[in-house]
Protein backbone atom coordinates (compact mmCIF):
# COMPACT_ATOMS: atom_id res chain seq x y z
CA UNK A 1 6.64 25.40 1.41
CA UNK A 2 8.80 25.51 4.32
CA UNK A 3 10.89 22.63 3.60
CA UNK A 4 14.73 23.69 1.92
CA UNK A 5 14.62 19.68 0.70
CA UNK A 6 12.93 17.91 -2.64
CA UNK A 7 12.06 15.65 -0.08
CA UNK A 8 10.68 18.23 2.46
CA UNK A 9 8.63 19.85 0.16
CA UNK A 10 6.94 16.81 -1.34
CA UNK A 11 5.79 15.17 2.07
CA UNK A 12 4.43 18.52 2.35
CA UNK A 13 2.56 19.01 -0.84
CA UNK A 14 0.95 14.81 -0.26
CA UNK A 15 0.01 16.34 2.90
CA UNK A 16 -1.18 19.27 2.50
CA UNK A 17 -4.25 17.08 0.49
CA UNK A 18 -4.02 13.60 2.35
CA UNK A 19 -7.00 12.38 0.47
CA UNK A 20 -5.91 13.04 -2.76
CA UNK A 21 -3.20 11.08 -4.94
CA UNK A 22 -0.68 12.70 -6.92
CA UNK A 23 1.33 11.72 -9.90
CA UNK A 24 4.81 12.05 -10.04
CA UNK A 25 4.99 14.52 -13.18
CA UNK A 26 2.25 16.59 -11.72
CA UNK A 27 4.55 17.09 -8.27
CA UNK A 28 7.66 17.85 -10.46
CA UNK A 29 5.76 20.16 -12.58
CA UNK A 30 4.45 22.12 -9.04
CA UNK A 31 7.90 21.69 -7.65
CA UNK A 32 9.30 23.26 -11.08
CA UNK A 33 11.60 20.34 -11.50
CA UNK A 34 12.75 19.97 -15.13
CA UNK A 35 14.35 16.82 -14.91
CA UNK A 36 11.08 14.64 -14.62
CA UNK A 37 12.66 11.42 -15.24
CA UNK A 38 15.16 12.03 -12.77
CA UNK A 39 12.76 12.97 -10.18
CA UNK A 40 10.38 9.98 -10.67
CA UNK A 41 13.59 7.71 -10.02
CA UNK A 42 13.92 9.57 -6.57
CA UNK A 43 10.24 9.20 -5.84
CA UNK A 44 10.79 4.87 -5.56
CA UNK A 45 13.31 4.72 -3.39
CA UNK A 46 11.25 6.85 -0.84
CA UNK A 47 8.13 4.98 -1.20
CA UNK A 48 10.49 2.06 -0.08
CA UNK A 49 11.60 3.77 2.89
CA UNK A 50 8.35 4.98 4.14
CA UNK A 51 8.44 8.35 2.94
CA UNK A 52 5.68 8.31 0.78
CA UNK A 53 3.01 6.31 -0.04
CA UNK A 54 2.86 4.40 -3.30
CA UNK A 55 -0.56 4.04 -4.65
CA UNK A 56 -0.20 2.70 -8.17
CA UNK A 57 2.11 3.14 -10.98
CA UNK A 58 3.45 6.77 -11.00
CA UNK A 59 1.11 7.54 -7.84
CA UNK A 60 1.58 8.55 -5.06
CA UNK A 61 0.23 10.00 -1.61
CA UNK A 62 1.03 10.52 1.94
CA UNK A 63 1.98 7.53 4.17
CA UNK A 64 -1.54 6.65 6.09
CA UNK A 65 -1.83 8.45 9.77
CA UNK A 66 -1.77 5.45 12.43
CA UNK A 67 -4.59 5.23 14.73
């Protein structure tokens, strides 16, 4: 990943597979974040801002591509 952010790195992961969904324990665990609870805390706040896409609880995926 090219990214030096958490945040970088995590739009890049959701779209590097836009199709699939991702929970938020199995991006910390690719990320090698250790402080999982932490990290799904971060995770809402960027759904809320458009970041990220919230699909369902602890879910997530890229923000749709506008046509």
């Amino acid at each position: 990943m090219s990214s030096p952010d958490r945040r970088g790195k995590v739009l890049e992961l959701l779209a590097s597979q836009p199709w699939r969904a991702r929970k938020g324990t199995e991006l910390a665990a690719i990320l090698k974040i250790e402080n999982i609870n932490s990290f799904r805390v971060r995770l809402s706040p960027w759904s809320h801002q458009g970041y990220i896409n919230k699909i369902g609880p602890a879910l997530y995926g890229p923000i749709p591509a506008s046509t």
